[in-house]
PDB file of N, CA and C in Angstrom:
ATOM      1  N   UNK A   1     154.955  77.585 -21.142  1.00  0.00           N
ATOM      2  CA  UNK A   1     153.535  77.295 -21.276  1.00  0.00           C
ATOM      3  C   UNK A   1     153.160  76.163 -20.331  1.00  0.00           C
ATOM      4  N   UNK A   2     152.087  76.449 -19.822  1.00  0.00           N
ATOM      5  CA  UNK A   2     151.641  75.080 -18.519  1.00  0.00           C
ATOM      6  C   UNK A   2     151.047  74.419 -19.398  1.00  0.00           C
ATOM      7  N   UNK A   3     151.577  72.762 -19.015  1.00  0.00           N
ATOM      8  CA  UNK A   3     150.761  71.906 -19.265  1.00  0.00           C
ATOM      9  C   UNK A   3     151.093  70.420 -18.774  1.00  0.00           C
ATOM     10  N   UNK A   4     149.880  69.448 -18.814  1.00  0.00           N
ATOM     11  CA  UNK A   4     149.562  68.433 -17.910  1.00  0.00           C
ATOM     12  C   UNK A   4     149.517  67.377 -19.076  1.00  0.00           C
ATOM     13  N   UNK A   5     150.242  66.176 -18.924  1.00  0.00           N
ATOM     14  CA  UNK A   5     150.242  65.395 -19.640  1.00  0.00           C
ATOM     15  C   UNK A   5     150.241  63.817 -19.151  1.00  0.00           C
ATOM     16  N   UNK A   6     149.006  63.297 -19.677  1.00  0.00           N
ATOM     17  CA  UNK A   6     148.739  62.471 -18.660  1.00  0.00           C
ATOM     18  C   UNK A   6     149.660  60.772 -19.487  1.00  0.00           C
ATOM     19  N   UNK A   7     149.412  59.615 -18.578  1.00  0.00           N
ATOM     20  CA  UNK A   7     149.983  58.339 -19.192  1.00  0.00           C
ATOM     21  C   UNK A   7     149.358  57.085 -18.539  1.00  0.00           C
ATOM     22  N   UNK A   8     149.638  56.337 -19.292  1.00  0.00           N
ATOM     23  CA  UNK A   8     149.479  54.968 -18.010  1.00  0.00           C
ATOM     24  C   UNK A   8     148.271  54.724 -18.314  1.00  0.00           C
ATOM     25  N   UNK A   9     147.027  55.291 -19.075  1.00  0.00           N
ATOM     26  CA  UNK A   9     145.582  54.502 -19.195  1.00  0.00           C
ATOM     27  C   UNK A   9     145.652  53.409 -20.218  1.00  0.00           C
ATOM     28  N   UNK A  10     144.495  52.670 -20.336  1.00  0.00           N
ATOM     29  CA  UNK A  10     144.232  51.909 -21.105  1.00  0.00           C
ATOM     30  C   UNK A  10     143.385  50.782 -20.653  1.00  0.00           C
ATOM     31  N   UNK A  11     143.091  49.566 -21.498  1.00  0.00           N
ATOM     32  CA  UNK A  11     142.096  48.740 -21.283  1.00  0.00           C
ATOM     33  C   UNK A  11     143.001  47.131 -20.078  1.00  0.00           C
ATOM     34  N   UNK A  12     141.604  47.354 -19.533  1.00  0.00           N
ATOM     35  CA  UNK A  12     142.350  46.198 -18.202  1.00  0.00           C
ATOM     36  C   UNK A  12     141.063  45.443 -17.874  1.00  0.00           C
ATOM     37  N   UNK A  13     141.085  44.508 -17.520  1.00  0.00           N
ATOM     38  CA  UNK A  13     140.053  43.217 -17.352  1.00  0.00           C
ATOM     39  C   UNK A  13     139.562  44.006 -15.560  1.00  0.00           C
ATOM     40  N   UNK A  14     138.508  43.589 -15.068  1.00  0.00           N
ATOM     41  CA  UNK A  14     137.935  44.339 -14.272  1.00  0.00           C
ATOM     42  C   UNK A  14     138.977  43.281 -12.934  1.00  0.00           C
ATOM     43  N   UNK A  15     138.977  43.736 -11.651  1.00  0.00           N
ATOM     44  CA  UNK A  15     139.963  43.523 -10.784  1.00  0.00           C
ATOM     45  C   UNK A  15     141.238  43.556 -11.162  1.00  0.00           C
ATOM     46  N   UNK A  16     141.607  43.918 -12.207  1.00  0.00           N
ATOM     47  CA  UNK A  16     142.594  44.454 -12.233  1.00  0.00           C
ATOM     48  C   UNK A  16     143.577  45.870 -11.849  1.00  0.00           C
ATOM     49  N   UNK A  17     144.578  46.533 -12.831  1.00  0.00           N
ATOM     50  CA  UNK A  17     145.603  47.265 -12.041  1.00  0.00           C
ATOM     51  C   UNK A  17     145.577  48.283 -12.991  1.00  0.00           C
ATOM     52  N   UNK A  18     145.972  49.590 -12.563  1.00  0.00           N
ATOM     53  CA  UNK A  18     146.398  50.457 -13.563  1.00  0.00           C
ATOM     54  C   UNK A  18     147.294  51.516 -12.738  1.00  0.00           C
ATOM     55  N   UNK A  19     147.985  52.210 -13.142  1.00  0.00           N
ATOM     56  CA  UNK A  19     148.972  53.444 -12.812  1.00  0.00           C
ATOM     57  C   UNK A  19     148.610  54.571 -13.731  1.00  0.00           C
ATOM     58  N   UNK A  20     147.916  55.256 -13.286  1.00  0.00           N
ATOM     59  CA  UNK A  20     147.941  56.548 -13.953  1.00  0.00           C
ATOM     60  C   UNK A  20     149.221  57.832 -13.800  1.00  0.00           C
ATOM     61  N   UNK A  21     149.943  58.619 -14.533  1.00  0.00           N
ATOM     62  CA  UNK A  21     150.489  59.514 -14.025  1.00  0.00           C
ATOM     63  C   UNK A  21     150.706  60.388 -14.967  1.00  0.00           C
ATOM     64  N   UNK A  22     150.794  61.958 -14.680  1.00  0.00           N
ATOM     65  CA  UNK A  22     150.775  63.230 -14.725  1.00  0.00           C
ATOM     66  C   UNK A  22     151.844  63.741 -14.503  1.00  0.00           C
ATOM     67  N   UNK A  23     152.602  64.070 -15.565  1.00  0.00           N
ATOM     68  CA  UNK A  23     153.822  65.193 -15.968  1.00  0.00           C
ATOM     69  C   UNK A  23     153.202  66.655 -16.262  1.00  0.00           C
ATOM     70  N   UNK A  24     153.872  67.469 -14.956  1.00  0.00           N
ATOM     71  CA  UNK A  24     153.603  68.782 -15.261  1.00  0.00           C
ATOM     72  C   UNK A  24     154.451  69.621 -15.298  1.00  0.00           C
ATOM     73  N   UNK A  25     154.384  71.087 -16.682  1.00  0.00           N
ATOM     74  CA  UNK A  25     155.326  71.745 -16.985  1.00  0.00           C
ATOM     75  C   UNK A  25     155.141  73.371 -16.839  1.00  0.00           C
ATOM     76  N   UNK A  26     156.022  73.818 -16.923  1.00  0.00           N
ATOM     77  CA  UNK A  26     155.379  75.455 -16.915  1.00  0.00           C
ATOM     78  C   UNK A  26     155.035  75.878 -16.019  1.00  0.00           C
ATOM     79  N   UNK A  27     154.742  75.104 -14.782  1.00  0.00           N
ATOM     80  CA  UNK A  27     154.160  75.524 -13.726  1.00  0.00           C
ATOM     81  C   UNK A  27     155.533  75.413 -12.392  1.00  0.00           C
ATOM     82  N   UNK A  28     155.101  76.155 -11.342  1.00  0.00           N
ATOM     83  CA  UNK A  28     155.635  76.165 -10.311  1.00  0.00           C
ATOM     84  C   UNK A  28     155.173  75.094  -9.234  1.00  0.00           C
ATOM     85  N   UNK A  29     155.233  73.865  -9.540  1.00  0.00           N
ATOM     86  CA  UNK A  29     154.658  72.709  -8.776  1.00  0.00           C
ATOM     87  C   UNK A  29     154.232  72.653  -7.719  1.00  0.00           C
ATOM     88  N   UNK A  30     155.386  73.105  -6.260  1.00  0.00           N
ATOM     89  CA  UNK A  30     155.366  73.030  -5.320  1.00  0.00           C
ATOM     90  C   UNK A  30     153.868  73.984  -4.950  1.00  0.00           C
ATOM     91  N   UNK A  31     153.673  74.736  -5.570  1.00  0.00           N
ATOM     92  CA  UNK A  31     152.211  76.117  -5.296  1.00  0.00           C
ATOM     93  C   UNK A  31     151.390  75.453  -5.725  1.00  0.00           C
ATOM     94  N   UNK A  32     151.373  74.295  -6.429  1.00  0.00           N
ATOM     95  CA  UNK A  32     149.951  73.827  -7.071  1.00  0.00           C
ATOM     96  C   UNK A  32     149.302  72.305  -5.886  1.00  0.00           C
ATOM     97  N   UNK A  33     147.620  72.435  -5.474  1.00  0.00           N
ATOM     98  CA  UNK A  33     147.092  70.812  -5.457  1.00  0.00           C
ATOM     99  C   UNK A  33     147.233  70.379  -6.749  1.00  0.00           C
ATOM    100  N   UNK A  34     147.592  68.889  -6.918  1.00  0.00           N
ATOM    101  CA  UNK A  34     147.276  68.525  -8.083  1.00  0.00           C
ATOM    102  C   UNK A  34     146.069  67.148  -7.671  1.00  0.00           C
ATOM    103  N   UNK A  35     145.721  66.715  -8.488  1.00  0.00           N
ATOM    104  CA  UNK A  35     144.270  65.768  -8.598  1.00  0.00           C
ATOM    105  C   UNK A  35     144.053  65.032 -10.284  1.00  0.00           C
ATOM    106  N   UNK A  36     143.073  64.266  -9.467  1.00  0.00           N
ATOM    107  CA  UNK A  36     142.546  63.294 -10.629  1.00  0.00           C
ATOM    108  C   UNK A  36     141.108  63.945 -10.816  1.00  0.00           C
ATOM    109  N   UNK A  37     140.355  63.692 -11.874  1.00  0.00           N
ATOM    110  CA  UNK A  37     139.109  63.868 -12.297  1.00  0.00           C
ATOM    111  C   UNK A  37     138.735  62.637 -13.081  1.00  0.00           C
ATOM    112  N   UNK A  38     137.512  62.558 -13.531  1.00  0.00           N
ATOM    113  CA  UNK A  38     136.944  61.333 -14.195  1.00  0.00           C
ATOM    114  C   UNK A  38     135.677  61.613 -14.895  1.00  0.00           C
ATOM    115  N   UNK A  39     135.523  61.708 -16.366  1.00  0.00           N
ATOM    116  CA  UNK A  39     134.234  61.747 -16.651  1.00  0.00           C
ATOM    117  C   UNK A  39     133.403  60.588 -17.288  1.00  0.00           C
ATOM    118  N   UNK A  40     132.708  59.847 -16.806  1.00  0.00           N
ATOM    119  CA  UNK A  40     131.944  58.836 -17.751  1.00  0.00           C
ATOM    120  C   UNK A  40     130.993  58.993 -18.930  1.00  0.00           C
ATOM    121  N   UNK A  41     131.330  58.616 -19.980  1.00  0.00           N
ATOM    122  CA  UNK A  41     130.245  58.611 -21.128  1.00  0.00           C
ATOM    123  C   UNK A  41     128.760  59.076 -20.579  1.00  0.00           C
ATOM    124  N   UNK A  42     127.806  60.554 -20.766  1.00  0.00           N
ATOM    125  CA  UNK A  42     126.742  60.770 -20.795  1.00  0.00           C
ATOM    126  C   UNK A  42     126.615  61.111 -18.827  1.00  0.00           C
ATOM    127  N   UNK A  43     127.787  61.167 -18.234  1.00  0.00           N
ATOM    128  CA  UNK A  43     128.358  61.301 -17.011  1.00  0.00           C
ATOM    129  C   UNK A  43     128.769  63.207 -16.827  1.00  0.00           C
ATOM    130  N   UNK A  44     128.935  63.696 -15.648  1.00  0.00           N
ATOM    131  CA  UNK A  44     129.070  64.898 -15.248  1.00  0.00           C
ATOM    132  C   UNK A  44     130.897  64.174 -14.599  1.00  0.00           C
ATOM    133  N   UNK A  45     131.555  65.254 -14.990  1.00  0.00           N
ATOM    134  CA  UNK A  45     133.078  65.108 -14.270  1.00  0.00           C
ATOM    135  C   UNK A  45     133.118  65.061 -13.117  1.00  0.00           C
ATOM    136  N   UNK A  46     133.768  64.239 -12.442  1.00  0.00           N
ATOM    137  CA  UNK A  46     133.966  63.888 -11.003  1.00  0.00           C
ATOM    138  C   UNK A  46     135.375  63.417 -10.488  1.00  0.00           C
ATOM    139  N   UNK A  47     135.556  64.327  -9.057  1.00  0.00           N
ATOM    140  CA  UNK A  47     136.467  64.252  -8.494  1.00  0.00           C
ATOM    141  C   UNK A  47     137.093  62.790  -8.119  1.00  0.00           C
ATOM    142  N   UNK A  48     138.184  62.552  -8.645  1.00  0.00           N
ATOM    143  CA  UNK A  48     138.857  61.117  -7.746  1.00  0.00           C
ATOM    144  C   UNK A  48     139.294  61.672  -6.780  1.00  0.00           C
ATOM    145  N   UNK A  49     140.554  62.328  -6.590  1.00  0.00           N
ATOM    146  CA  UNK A  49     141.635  62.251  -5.269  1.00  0.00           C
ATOM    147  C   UNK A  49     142.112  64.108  -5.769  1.00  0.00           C
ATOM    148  N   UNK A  50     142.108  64.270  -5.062  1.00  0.00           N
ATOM    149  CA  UNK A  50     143.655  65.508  -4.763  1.00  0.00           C
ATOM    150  C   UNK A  50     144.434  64.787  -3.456  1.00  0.00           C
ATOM    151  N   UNK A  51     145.502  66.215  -3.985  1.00  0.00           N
ATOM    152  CA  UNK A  51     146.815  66.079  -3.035  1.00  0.00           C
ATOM    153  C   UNK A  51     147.549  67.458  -2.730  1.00  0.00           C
ATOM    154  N   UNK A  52     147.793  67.908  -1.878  1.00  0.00           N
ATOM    155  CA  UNK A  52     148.755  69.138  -1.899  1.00  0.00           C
ATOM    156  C   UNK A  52     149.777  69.115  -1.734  1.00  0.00           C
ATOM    157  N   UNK A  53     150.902  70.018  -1.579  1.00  0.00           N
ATOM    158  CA  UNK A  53     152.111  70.291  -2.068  1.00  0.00           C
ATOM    159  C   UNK A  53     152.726  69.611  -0.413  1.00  0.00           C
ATOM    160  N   UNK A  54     151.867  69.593   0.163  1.00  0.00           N
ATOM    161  CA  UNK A  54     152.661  69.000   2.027  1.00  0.00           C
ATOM    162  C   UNK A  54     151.865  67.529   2.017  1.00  0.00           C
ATOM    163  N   UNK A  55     151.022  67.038   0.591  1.00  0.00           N
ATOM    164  CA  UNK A  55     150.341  65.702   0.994  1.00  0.00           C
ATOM    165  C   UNK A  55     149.334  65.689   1.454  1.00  0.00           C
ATOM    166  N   UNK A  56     148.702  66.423   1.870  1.00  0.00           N
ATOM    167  CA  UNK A  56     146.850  66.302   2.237  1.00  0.00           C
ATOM    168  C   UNK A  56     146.389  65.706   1.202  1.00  0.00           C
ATOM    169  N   UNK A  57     145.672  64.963   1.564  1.00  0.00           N
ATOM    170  CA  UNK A  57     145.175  63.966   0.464  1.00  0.00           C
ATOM    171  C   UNK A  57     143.646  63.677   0.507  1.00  0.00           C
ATOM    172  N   UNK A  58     142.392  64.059  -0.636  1.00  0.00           N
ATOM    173  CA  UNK A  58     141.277  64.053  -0.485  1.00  0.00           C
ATOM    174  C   UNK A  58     140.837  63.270  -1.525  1.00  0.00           C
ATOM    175  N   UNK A  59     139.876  62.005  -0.923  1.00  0.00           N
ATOM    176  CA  UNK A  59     139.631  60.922  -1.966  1.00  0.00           C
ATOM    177  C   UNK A  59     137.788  61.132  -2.181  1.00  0.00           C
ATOM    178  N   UNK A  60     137.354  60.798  -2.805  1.00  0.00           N
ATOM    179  CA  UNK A  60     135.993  60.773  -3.657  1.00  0.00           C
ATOM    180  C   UNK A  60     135.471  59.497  -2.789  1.00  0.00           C
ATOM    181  N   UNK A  61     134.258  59.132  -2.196  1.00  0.00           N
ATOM    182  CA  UNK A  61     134.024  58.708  -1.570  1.00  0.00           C
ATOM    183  C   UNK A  61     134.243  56.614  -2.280  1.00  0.00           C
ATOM    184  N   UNK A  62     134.245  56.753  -3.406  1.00  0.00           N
ATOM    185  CA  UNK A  62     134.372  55.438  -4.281  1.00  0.00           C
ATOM    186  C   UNK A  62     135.983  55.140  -3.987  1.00  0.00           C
ATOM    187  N   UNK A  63     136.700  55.818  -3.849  1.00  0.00           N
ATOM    188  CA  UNK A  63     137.934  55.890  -3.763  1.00  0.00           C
ATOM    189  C   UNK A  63     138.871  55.103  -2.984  1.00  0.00           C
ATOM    190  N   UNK A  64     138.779  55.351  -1.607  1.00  0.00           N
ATOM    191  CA  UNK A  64     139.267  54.853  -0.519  1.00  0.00           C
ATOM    192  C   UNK A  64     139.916  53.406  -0.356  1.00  0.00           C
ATOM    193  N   UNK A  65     140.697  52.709  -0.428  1.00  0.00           N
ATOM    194  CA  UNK A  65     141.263  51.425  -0.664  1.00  0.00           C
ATOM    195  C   UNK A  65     141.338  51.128  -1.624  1.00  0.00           C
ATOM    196  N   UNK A  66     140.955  51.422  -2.989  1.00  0.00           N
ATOM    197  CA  UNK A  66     141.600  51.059  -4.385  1.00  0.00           C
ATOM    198  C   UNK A  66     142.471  52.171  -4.927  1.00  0.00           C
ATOM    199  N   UNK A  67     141.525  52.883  -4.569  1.00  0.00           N
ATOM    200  CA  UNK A  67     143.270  54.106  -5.507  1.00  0.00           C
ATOM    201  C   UNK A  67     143.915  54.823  -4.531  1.00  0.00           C
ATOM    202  N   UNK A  68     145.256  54.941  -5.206  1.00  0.00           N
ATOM    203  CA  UNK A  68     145.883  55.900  -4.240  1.00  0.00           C
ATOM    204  C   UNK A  68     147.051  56.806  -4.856  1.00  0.00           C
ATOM    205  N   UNK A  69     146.756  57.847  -4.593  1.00  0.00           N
ATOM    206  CA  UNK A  69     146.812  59.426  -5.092  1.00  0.00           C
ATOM    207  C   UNK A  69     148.359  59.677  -4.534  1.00  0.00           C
ATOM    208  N   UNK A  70     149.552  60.002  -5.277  1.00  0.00           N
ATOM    209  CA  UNK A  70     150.707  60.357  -4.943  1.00  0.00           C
ATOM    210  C   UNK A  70     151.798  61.490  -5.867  1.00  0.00           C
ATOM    211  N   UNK A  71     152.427  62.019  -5.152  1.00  0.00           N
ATOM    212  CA  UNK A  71     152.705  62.938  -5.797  1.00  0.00           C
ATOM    213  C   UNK A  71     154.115  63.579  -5.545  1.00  0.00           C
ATOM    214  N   UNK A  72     155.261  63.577  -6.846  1.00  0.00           N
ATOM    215  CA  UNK A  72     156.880  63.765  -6.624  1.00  0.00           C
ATOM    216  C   UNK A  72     157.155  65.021  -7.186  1.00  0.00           C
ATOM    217  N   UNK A  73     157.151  66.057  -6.195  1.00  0.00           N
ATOM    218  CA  UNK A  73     157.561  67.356  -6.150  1.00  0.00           C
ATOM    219  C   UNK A  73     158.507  67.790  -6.871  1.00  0.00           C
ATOM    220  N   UNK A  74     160.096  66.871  -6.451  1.00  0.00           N
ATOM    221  CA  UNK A  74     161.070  67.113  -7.240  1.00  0.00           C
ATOM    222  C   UNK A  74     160.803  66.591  -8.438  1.00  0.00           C
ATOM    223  N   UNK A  75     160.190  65.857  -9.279  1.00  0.00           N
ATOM    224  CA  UNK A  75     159.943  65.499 -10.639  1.00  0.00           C
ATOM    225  C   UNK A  75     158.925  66.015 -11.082  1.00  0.00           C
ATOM    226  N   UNK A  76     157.772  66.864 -10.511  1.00  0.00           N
ATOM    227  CA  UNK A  76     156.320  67.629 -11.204  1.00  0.00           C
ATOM    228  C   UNK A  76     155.441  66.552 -11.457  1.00  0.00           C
ATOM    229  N   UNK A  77     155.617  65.761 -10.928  1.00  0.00           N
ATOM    230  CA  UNK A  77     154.931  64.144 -11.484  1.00  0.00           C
ATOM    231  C   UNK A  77     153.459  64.019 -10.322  1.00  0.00           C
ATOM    232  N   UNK A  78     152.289  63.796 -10.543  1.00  0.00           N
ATOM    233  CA  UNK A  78     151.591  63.067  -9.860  1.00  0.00           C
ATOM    234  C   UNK A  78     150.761  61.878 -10.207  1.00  0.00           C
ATOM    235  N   UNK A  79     150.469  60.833  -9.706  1.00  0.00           N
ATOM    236  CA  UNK A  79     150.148  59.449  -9.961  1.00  0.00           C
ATOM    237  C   UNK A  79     149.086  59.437  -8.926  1.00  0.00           C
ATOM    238  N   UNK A  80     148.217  58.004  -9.719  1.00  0.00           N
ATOM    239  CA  UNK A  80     147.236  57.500  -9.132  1.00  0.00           C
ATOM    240  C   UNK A  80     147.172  56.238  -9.688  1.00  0.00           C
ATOM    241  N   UNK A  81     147.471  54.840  -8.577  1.00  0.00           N
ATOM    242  CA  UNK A  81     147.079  53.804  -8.711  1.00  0.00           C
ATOM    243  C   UNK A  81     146.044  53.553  -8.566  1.00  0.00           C
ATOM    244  N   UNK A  82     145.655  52.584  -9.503  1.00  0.00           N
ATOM    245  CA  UNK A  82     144.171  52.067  -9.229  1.00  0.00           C
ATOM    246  C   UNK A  82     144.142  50.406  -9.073  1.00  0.00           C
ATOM    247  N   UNK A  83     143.654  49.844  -7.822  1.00  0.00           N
ATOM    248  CA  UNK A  83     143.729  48.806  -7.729  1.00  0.00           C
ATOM    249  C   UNK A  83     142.148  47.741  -7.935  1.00  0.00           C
ATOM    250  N   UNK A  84     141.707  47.005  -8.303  1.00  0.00           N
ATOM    251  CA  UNK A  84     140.139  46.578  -8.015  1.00  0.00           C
ATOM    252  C   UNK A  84     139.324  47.061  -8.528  1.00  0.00           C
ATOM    253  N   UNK A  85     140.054  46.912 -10.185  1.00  0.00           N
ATOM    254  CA  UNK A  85     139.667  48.165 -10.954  1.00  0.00           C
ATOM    255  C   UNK A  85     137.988  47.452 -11.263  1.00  0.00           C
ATOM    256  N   UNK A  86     136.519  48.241 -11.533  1.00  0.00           N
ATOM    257  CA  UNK A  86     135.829  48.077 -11.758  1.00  0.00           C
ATOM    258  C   UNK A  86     134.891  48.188 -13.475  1.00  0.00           C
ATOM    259  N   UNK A  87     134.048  47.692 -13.881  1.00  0.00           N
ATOM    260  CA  UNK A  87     133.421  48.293 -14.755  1.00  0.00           C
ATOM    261  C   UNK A  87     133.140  49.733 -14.849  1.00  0.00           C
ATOM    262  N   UNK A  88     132.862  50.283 -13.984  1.00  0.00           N
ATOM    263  CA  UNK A  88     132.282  51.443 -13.547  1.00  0.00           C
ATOM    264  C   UNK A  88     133.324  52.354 -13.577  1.00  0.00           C
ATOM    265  N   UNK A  89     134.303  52.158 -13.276  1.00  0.00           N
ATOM    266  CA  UNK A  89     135.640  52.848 -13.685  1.00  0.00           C
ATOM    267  C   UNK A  89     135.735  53.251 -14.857  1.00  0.00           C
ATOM    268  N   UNK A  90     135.454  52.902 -15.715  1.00  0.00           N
ATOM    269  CA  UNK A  90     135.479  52.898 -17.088  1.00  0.00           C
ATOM    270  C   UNK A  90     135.066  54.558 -16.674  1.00  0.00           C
ATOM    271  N   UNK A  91     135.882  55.790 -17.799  1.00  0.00           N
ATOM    272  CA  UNK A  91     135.977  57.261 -18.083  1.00  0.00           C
ATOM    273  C   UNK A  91     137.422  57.442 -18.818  1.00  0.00           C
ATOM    274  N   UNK A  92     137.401  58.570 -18.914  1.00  0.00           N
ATOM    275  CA  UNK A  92     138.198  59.636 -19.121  1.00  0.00           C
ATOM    276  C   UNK A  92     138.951  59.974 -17.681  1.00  0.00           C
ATOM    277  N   UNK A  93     140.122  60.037 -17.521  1.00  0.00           N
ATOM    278  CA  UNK A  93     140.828  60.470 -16.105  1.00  0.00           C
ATOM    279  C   UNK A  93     141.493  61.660 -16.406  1.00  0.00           C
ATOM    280  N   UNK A  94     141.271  62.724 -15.869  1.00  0.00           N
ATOM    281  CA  UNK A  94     141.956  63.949 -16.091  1.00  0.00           C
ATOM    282  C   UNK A  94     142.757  64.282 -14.835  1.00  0.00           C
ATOM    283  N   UNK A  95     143.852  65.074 -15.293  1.00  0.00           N
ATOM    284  CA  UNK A  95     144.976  65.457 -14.404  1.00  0.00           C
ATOM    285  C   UNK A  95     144.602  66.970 -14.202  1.00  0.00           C
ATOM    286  N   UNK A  96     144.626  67.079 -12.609  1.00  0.00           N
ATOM    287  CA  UNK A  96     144.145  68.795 -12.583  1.00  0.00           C
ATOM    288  C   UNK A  96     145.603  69.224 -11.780  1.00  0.00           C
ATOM    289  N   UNK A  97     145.209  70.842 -11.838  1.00  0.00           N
ATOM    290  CA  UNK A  97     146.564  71.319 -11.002  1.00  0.00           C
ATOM    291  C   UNK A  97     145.409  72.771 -10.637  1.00  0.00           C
ATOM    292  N   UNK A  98     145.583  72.852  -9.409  1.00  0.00           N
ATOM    293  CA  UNK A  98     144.729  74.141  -8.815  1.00  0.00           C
ATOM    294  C   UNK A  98     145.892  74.604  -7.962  1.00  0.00           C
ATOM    295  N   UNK A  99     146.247  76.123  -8.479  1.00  0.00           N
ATOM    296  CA  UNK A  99     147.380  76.656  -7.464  1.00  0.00           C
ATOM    297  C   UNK A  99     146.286  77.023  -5.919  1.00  0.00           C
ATOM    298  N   UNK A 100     147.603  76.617  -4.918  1.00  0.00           N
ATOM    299  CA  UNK A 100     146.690  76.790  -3.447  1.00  0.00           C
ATOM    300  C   UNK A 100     146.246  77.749  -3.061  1.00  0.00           C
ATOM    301  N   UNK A 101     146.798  79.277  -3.869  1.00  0.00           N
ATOM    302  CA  UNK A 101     145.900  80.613  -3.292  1.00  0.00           C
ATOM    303  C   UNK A 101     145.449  81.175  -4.041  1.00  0.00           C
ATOM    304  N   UNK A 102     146.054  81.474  -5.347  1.00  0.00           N
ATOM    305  CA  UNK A 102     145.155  81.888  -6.570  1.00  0.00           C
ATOM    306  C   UNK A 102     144.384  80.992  -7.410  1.00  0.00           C
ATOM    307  N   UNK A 103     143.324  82.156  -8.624  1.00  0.00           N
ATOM    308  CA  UNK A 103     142.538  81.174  -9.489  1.00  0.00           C
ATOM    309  C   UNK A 103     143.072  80.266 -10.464  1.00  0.00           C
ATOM    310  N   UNK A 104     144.496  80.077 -10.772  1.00  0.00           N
ATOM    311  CA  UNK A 104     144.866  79.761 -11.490  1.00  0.00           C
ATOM    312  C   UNK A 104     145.002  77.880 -11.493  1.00  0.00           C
ATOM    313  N   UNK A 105     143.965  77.334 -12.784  1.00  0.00           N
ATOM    314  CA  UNK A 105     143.656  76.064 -12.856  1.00  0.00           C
ATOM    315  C   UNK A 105     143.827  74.904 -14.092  1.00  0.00           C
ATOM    316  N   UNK A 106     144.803  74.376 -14.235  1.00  0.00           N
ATOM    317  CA  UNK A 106     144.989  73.663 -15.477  1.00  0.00           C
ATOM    318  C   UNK A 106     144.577  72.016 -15.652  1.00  0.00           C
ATOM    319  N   UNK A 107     144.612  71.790 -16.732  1.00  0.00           N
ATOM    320  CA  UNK A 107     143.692  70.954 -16.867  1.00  0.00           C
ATOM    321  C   UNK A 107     144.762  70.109 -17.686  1.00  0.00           C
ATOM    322  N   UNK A 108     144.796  68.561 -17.564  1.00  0.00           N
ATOM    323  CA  UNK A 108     145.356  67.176 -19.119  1.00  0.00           C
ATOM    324  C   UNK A 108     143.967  67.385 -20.155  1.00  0.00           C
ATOM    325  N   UNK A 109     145.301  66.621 -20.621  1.00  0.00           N
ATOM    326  CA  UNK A 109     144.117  66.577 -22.259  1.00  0.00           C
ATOM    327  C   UNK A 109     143.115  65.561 -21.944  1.00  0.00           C
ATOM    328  N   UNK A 110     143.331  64.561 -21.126  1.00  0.00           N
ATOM    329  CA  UNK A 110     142.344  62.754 -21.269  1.00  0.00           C
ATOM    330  C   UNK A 110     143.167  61.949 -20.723  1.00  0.00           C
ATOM    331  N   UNK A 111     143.122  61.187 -20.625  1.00  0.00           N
ATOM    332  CA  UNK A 111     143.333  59.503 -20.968  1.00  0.00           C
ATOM    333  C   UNK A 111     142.477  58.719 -20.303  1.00  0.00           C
ATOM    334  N   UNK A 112     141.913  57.876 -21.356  1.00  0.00           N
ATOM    335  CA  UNK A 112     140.936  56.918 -21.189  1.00  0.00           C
ATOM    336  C   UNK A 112     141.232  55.749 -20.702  1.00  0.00           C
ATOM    337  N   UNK A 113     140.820  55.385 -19.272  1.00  0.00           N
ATOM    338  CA  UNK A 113     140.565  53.926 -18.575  1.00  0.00           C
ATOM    339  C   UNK A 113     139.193  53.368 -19.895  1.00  0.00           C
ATOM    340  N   UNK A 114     139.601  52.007 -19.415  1.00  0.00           N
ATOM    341  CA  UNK A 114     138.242  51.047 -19.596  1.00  0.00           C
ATOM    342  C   UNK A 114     138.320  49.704 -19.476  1.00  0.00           C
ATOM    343  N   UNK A 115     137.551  49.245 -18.334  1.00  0.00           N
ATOM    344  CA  UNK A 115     137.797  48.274 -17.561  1.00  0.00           C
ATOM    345  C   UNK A 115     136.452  46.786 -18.234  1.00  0.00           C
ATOM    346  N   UNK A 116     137.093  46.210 -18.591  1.00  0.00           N
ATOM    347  CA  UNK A 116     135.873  45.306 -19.135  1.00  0.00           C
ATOM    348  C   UNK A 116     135.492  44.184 -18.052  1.00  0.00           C
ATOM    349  N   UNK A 117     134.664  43.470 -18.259  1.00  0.00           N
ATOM    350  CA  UNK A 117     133.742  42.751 -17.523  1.00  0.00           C
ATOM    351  C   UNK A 117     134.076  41.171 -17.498  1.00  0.00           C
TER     352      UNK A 117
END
């Protein structure tokens, strides 16, 4: 059975640090982008970062110098540091996996950042 299991969120004072990361199972890794998502309270879901199976790496325009999107093939694992962490950060971070030629798209359960002020 595929599935995405995320770790590493929780509450952090704003400029601060976090490590997000994503254990994935069931799946054939190497065939999948995997990525971050983010939804904010009363917010539409939004892309952080992908990554593909050779490392192409696509960041969300907020993105660029604080987080950074990585990903260990031989372990099914993908991570996202977050550095300079903001109020605004504050969501839900979801772990995606989109295989690179078919429709096939899985989704984490959550884990909630929240960055206080």
């Amino acid at each position: 059975q595929e599935q995405l299991v995320e770790s590493g969120g929780g509450l952090v004072q704003a400029g601060g640090s976090l490590r997000l990361s994503c254990a994935a199972s069931g799946i054939m890794f190497s065939a999948f982008v995997m990525g971050w998502y983010r939804q904010a309270p009363g917010k539409q879901r939004e892309l952080v970062a992908t990554i593909s199976s050779g490392g192409s790496i696509n960041y969300a325009d907020f993105a660029p110098g604080r987080f950074t999107i990585s990903r260990d093939n031989a372990k099914s694992t993908v991570a996202l540091q977050m550095n300079s962490l903001k109020p605004e950060d504050t969501a839900v971070y979801y772990c995606y996996a989109r295989h690179w030629r078919l429709s096939n798209t899985y989704w984490g359960q959550g884990i909630q950042v929240t960055v206080s002020s």
